[in-house]
N, C-alpha and C. Protein backbone atom coordinates (compact mmCIF):
# COMPACT_ATOMS: atom_id res chain seq x y z
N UNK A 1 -45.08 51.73 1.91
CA UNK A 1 -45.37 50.58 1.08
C UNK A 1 -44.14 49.67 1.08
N UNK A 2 -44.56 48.33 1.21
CA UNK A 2 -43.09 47.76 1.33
C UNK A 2 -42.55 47.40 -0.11
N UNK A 3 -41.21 46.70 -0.18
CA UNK A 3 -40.34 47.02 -1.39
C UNK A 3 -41.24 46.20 -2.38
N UNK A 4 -42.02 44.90 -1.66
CA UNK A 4 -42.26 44.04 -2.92
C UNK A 4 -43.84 44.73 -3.51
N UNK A 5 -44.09 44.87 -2.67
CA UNK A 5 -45.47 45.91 -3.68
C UNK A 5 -45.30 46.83 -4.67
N UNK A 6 -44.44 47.45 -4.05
CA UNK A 6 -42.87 48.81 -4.88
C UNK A 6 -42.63 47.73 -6.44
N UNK A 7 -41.90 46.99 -6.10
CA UNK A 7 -41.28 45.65 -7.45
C UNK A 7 -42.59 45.60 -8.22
N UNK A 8 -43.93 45.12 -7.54
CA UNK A 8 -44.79 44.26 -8.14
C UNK A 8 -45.40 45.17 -9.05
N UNK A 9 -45.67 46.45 -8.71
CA UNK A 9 -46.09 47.38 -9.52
C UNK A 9 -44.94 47.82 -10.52
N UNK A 10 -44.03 48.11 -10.24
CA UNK A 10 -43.01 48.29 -11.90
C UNK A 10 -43.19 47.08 -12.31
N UNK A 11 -43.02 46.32 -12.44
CA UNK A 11 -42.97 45.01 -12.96
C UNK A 11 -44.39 45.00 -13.71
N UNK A 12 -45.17 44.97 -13.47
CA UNK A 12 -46.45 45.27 -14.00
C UNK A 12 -46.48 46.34 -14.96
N UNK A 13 -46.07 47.43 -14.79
CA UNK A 13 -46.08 48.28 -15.95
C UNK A 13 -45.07 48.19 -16.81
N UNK A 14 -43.75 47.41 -16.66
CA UNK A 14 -42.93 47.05 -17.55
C UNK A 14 -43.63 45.69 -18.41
N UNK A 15 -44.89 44.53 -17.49
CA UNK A 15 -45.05 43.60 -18.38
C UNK A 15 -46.68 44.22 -19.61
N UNK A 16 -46.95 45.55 -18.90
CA UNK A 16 -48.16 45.91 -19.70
C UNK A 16 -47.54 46.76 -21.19
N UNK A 17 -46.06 47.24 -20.94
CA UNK A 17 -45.80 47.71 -21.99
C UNK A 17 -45.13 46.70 -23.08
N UNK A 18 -44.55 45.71 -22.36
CA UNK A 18 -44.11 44.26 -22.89
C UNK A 18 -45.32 44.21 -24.04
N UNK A 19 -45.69 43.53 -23.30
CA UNK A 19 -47.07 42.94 -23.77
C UNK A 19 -48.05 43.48 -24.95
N UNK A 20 -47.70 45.23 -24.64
CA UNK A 20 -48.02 46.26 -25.88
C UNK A 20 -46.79 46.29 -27.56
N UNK A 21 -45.94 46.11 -26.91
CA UNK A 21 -44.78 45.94 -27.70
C UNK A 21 -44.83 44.33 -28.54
N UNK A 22 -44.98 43.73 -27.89
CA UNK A 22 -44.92 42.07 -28.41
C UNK A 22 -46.14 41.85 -29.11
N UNK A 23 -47.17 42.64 -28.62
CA UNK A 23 -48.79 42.27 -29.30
C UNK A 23 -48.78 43.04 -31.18
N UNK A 24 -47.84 43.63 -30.84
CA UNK A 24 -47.58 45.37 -32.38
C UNK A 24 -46.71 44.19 -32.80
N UNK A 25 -45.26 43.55 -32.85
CA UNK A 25 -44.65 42.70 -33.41
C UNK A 25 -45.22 41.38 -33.91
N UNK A 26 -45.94 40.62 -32.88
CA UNK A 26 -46.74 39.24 -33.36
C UNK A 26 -47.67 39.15 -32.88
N UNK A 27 -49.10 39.35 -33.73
CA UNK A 27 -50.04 39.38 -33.77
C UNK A 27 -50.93 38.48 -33.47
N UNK A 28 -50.48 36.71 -33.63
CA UNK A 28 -50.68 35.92 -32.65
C UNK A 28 -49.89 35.11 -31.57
N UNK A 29 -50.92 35.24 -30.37
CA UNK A 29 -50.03 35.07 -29.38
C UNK A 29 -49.57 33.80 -29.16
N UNK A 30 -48.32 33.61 -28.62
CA UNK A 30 -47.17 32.07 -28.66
C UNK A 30 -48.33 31.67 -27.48
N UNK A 31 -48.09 29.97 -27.70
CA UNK A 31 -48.53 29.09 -27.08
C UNK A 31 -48.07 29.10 -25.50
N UNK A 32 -48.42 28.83 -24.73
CA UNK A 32 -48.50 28.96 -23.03
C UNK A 32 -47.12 29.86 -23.30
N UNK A 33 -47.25 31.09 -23.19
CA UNK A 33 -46.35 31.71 -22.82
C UNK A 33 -46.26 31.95 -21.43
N UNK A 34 -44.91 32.24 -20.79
CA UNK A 34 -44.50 32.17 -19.37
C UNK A 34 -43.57 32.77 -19.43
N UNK A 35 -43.74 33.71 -18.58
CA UNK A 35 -42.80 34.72 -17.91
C UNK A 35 -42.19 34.80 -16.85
N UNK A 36 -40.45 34.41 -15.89
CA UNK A 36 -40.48 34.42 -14.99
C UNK A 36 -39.88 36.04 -14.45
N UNK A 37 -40.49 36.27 -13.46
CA UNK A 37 -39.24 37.50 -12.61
C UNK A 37 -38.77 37.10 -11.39
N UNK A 38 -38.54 37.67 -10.83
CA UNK A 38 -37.77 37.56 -9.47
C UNK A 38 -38.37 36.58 -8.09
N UNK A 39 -40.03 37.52 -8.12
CA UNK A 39 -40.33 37.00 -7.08
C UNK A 39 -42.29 36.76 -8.02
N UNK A 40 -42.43 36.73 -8.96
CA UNK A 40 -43.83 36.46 -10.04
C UNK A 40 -43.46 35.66 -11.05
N UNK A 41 -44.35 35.13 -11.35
CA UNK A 41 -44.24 34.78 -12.61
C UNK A 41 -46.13 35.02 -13.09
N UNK A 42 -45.91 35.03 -14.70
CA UNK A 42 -46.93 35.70 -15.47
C UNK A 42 -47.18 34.67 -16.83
N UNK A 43 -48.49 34.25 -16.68
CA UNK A 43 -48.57 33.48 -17.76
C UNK A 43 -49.83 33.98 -18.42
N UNK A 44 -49.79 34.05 -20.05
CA UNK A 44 -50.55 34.71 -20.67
C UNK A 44 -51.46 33.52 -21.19
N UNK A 45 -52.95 33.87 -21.07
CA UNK A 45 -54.27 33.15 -21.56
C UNK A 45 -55.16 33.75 -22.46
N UNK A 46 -55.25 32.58 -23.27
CA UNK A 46 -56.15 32.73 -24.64
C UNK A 46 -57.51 32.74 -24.57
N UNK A 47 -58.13 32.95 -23.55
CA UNK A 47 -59.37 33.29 -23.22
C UNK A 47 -60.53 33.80 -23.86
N UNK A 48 -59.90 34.97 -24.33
CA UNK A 48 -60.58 36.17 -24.63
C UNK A 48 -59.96 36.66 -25.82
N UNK A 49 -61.54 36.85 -27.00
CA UNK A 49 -61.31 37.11 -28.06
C UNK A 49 -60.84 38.52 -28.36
N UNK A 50 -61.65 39.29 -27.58
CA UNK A 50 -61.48 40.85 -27.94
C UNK A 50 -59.68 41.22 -27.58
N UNK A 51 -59.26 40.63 -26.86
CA UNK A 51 -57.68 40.88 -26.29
C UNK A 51 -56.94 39.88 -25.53
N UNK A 52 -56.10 40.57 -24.88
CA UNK A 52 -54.94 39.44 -24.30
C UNK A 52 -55.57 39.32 -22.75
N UNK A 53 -55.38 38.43 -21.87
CA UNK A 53 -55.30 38.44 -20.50
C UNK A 53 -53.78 37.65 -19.95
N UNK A 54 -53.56 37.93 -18.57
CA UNK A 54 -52.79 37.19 -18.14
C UNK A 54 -52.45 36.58 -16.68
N UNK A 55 -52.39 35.99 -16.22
CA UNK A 55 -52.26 35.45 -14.73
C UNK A 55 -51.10 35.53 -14.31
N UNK A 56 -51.29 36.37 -13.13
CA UNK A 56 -50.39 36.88 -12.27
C UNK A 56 -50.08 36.14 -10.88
N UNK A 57 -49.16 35.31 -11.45
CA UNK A 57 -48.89 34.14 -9.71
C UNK A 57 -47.76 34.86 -9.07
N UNK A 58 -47.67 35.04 -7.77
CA UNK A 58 -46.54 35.58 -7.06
C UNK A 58 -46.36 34.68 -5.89
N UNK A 59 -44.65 34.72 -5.84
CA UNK A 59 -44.15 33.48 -5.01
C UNK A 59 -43.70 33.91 -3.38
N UNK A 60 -44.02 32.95 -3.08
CA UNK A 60 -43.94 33.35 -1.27
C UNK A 60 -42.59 34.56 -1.12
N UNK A 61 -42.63 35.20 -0.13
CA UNK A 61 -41.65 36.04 -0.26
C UNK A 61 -39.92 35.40 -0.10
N UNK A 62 -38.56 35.19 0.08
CA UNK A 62 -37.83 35.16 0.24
C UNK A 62 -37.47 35.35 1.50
N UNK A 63 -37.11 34.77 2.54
CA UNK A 63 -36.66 34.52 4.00
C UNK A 63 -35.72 36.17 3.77
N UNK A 64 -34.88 36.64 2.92
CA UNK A 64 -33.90 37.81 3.45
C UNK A 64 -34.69 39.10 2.88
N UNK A 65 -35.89 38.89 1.97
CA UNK A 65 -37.07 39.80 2.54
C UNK A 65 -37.52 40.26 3.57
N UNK A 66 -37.90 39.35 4.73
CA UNK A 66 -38.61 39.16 5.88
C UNK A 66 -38.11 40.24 6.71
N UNK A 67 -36.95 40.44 7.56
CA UNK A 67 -36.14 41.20 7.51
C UNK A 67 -36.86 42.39 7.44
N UNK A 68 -36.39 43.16 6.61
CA UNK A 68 -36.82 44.26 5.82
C UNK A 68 -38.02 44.98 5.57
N UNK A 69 -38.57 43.81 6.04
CA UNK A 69 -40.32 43.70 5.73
C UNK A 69 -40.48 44.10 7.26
N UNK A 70 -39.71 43.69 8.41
CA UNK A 70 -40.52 43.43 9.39
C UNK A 70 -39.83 45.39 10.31
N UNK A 71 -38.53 45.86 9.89
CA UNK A 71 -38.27 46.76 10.13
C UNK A 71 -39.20 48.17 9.47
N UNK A 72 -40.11 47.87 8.05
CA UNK A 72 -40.72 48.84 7.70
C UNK A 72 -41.69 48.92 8.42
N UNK A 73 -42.27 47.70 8.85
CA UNK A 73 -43.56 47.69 9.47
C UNK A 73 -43.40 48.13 11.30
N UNK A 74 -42.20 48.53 11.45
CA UNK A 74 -42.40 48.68 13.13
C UNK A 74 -42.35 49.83 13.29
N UNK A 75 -42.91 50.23 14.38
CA UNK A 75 -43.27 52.07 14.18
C UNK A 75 -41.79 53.23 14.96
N UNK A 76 -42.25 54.10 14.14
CA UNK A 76 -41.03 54.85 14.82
C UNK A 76 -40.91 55.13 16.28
N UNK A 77 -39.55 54.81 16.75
CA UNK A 77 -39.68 55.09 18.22
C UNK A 77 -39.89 56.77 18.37
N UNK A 78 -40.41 56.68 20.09
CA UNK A 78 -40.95 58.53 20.08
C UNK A 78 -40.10 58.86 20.79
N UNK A 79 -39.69 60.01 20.69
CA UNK A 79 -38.86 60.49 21.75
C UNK A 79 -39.38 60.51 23.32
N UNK A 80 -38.77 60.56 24.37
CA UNK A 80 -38.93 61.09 25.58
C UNK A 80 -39.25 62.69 25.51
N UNK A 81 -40.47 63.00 25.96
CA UNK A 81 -40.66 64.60 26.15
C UNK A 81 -40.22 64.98 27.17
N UNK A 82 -39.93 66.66 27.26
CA UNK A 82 -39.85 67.13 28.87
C UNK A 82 -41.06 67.71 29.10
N UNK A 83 -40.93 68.27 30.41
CA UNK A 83 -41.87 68.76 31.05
C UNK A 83 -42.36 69.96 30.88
N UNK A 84 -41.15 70.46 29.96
CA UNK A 84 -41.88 71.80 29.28
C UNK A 84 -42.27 71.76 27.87
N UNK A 85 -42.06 70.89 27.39
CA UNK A 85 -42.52 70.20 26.18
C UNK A 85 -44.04 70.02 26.29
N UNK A 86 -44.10 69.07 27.05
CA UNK A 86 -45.68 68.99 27.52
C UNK A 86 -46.46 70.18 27.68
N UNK A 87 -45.93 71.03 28.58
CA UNK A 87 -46.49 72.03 28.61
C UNK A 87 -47.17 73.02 27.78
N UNK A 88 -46.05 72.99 27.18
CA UNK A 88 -46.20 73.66 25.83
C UNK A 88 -47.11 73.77 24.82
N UNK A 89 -47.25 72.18 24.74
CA UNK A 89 -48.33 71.39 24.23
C UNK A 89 -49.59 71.71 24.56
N UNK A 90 -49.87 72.00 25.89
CA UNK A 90 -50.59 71.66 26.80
C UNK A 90 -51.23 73.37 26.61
N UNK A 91 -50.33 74.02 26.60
CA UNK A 91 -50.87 75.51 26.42
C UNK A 91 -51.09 75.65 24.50
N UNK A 92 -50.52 75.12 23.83
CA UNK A 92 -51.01 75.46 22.60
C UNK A 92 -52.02 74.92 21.90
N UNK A 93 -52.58 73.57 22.67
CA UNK A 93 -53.94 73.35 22.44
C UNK A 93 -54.90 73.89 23.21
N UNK A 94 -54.60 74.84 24.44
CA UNK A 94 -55.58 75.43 25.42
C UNK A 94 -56.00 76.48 24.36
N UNK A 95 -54.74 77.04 23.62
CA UNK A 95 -54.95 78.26 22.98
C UNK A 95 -55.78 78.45 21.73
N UNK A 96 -55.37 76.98 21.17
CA UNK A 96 -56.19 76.64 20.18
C UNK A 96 -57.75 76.83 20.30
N UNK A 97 -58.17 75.70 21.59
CA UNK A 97 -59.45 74.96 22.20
C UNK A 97 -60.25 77.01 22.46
N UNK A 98 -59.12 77.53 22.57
CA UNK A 98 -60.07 79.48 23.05
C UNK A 98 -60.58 79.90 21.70
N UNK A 99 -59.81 80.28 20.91
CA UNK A 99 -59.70 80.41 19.73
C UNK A 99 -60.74 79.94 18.86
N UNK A 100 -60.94 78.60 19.30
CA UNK A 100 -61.84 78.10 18.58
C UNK A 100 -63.57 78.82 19.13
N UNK A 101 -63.15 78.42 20.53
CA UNK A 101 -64.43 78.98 20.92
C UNK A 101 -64.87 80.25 20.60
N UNK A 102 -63.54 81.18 20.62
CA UNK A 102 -63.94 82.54 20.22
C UNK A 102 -64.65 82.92 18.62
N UNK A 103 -64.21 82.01 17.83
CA UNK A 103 -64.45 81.97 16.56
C UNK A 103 -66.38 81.56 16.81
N UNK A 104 -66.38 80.54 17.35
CA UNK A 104 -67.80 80.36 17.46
C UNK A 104 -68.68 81.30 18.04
N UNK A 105 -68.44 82.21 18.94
CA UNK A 105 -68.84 82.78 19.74
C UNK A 105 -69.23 84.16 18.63
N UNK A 106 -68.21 84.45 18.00
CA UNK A 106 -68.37 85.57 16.87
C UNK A 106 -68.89 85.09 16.17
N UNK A 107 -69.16 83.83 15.48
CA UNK A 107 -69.64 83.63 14.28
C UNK A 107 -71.68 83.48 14.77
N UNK A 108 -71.57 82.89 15.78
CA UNK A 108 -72.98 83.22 16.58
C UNK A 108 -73.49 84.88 16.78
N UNK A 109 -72.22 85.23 17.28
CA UNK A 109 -72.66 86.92 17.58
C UNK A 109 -73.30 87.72 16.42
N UNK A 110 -72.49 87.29 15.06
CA UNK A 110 -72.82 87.87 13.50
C UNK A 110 -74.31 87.25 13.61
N UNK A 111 -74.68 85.96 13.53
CA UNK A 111 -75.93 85.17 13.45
C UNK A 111 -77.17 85.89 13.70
N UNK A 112 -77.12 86.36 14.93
CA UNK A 112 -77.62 87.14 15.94
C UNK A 112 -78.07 88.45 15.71
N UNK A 113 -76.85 89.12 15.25
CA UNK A 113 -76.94 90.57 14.60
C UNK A 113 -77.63 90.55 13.34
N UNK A 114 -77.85 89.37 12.27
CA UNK A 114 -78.25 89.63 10.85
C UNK A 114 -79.56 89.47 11.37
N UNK A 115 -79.48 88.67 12.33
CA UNK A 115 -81.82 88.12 12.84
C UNK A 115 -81.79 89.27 12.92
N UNK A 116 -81.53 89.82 14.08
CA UNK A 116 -81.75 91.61 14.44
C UNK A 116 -82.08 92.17 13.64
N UNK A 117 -81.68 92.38 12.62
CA UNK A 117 -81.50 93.66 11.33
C UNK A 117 -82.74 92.98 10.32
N UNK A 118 -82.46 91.34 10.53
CA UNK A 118 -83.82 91.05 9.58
C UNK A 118 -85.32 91.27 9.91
N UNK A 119 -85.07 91.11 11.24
CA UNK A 119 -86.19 91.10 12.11
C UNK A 119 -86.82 92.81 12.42
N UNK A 120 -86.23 93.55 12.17
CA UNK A 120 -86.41 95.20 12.58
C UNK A 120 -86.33 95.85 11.11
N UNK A 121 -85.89 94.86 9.83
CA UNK A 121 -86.77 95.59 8.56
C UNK A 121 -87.78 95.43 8.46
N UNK A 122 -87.95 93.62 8.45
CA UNK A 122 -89.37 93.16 8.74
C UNK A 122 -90.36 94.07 9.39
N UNK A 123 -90.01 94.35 10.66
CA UNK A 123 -90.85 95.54 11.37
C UNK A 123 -91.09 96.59 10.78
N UNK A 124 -90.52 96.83 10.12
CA UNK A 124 -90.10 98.38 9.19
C UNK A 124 -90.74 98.59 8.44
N UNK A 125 -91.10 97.21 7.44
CA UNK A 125 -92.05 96.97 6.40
C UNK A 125 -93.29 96.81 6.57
N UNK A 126 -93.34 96.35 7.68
CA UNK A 126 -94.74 96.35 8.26
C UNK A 126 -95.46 97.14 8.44
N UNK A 127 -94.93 98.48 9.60
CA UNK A 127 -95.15 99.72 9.53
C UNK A 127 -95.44 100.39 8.66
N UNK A 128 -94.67 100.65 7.41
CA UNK A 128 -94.69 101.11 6.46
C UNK A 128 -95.97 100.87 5.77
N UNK A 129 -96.26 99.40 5.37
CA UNK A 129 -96.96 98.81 4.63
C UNK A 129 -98.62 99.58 6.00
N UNK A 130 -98.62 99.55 7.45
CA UNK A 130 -99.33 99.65 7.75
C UNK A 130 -100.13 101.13 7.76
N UNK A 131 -99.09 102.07 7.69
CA UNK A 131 -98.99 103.77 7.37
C UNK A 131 -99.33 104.05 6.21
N UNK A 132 -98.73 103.14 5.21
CA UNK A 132 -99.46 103.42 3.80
C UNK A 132 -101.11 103.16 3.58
N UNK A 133 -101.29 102.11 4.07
CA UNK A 133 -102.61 101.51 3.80
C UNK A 133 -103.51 102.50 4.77
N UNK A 134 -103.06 103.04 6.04
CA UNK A 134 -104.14 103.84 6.52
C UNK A 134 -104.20 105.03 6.04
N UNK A 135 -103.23 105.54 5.63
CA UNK A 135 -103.01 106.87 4.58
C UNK A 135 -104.24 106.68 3.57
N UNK A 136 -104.34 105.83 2.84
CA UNK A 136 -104.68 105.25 1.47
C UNK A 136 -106.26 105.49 1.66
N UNK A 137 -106.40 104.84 3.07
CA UNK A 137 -108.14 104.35 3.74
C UNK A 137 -108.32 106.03 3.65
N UNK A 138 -108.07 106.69 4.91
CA UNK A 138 -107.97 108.03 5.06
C UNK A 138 -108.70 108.68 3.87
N UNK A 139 -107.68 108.89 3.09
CA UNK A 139 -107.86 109.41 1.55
C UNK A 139 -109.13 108.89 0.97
N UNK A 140 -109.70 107.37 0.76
CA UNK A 140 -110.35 107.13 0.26
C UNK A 140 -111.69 107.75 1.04
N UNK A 141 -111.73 107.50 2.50
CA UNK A 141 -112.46 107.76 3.21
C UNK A 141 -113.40 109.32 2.98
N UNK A 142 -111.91 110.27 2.78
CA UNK A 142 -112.36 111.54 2.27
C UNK A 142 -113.38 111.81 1.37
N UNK A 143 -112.30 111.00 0.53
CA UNK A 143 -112.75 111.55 -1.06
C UNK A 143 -114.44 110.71 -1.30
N UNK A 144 -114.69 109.79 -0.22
CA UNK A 144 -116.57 109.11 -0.07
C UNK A 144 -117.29 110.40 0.43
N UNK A 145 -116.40 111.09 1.61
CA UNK A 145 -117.33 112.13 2.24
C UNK A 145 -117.97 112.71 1.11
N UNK A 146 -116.76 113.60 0.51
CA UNK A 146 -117.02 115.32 -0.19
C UNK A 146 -117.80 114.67 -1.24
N UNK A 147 -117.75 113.28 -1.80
CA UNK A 147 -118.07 112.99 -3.14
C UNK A 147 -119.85 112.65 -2.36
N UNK A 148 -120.33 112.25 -0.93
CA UNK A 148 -121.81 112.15 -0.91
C UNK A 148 -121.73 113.44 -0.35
N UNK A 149 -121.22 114.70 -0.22
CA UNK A 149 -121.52 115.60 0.77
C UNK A 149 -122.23 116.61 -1.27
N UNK A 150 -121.06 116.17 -1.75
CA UNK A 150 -121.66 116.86 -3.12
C UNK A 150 -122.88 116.35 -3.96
N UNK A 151 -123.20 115.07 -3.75
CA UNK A 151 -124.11 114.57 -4.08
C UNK A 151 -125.32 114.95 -3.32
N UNK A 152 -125.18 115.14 -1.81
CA UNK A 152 -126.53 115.77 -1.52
C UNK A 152 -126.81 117.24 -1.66
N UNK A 153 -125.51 117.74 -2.10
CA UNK A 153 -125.52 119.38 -1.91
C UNK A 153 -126.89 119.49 -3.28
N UNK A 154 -126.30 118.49 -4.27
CA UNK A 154 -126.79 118.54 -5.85
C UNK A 154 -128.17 118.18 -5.57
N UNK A 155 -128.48 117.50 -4.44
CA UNK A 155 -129.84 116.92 -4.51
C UNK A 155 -130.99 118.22 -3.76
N UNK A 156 -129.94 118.75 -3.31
CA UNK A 156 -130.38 119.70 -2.17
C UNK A 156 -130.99 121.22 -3.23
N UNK A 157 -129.88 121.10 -3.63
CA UNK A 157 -130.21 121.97 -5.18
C UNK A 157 -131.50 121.78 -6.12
N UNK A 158 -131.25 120.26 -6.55
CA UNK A 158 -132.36 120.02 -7.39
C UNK A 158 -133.96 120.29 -6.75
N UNK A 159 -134.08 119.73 -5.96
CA UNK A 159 -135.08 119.79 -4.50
C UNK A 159 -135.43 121.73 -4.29
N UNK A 160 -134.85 122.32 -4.42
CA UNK A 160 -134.78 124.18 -4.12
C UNK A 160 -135.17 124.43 -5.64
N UNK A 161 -134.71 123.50 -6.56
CA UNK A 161 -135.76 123.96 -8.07
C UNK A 161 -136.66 123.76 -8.09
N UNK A 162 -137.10 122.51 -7.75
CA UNK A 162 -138.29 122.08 -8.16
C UNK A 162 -139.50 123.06 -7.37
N UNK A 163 -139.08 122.89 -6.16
CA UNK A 163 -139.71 124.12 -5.17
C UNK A 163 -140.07 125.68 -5.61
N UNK A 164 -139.02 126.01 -6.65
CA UNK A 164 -138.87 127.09 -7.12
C UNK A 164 -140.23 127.07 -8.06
N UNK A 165 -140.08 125.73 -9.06
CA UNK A 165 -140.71 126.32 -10.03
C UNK A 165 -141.77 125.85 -9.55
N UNK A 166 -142.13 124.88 -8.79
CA UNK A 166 -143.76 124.57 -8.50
C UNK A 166 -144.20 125.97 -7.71
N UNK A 167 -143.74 127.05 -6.69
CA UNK A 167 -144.02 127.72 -6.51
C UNK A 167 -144.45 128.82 -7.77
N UNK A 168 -143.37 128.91 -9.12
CA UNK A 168 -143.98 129.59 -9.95
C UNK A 168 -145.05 129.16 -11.01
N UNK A 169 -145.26 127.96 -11.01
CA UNK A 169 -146.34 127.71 -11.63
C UNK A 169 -147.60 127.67 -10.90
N UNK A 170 -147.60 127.66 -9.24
CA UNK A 170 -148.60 128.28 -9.01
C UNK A 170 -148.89 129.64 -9.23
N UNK A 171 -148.38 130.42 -9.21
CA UNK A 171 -148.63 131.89 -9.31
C UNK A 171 -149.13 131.60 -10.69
N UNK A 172 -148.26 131.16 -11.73
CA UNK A 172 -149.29 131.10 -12.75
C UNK A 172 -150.50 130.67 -13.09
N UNK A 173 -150.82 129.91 -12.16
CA UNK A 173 -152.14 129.37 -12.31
C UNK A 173 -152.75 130.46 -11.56
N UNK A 174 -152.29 131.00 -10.89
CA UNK A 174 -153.56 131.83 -9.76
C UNK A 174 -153.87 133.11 -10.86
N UNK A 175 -152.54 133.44 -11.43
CA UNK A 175 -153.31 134.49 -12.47
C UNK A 175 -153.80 133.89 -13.57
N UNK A 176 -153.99 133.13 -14.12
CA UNK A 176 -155.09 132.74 -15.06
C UNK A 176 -156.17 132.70 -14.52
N UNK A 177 -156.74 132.02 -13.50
CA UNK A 177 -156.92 131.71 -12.82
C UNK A 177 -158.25 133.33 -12.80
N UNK A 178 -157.31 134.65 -11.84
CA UNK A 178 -157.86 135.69 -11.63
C UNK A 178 -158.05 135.95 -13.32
N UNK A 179 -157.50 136.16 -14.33
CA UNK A 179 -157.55 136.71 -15.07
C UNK A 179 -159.06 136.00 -16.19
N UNK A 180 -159.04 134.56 -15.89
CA UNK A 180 -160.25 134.13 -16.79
C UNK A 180 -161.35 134.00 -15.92
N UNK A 181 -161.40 134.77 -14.88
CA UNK A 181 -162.44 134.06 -14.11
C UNK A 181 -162.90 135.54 -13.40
């Protein structure tokens, strides 16, 4: 930053504390007040009710400024490198430029490995989910057999009574039958 930007800003916070200081002492403000400094001058306006304002004029710079001004602004000279300098260079950004790649290369490789592992629970779950559910069928499947295999056993049963007793109520009829006749 050059010196007068450097100035313009203290100067500024010396005229904002001014200005805080003078506003606490006299409460109304003097008529065209004017402030000179070095290379500004500052004149305060009645503008504005809520507070103070002030105009900030700044004067062309000073010819033994210029100077000074024109040495900050020129860039630093570079040295002359050698040839192993360069080199050097030349290998510690190669080393870098690997490095980097290697970093990518692993950070892809991890990428890679988590799909894997996501991809082969996934599978896992699937299976699972598909072993359970035929387990489940299985089972249910069973338990339809024995449950109609018992249902006809029962029917098969009932069917061998009825047989039973219609056979014994014929006999009973045949002896009444012989017996009233």
């Amino acid at each position: 930053m050059s010196k007068t930007a450097i100035a313009y800003k203290e100067k500024m916070k010396e005229l904002s504390m001014l200005s805080l200081i003078c506003s606490c002492f006299y409460s109304e403000p003097h008529a065209a007040a004017f402030y000179n400094y070095d290379d500004m001058e500052v004149k305060q306006i009645n503008k504005r009710a809520s507070g103070q304002s002030f105009e900030v004029i700044l004067k062309p710079p000073s010819p033994e400024a210029v100077p000074a001004l024109d040495r900050t602004l020129s860039p630093p000279k570079k040295k002359d490198l050698s040839l192993d300098e360069i080199q050097k260079k030349l290998e510690a950004a190669e080393s870098r430029r690997k490095s980097q790649e290697a970093q990518i290369l692993k950070q892809l490789a991890e990428k890679r490995d988590h799909e894997r592992e996501v991809l082969h629970k996934a599978l896992e779950e699937n299976n699972n989910f598909s072993r359970t559910a035929e387990e489940k069928l299985i089972i249910k499947m069973e338990l339809n057999k024995e449950n109609r295999e018992a249902h006809l056993a029962a029917l098969m049963e009932r069917l061998r009574e009825r047989e039973r007793h219609a056979t014994e109520v014929r006999r009973n009829k045949e002896l009444r039958d012989e017996i009233s006749g």
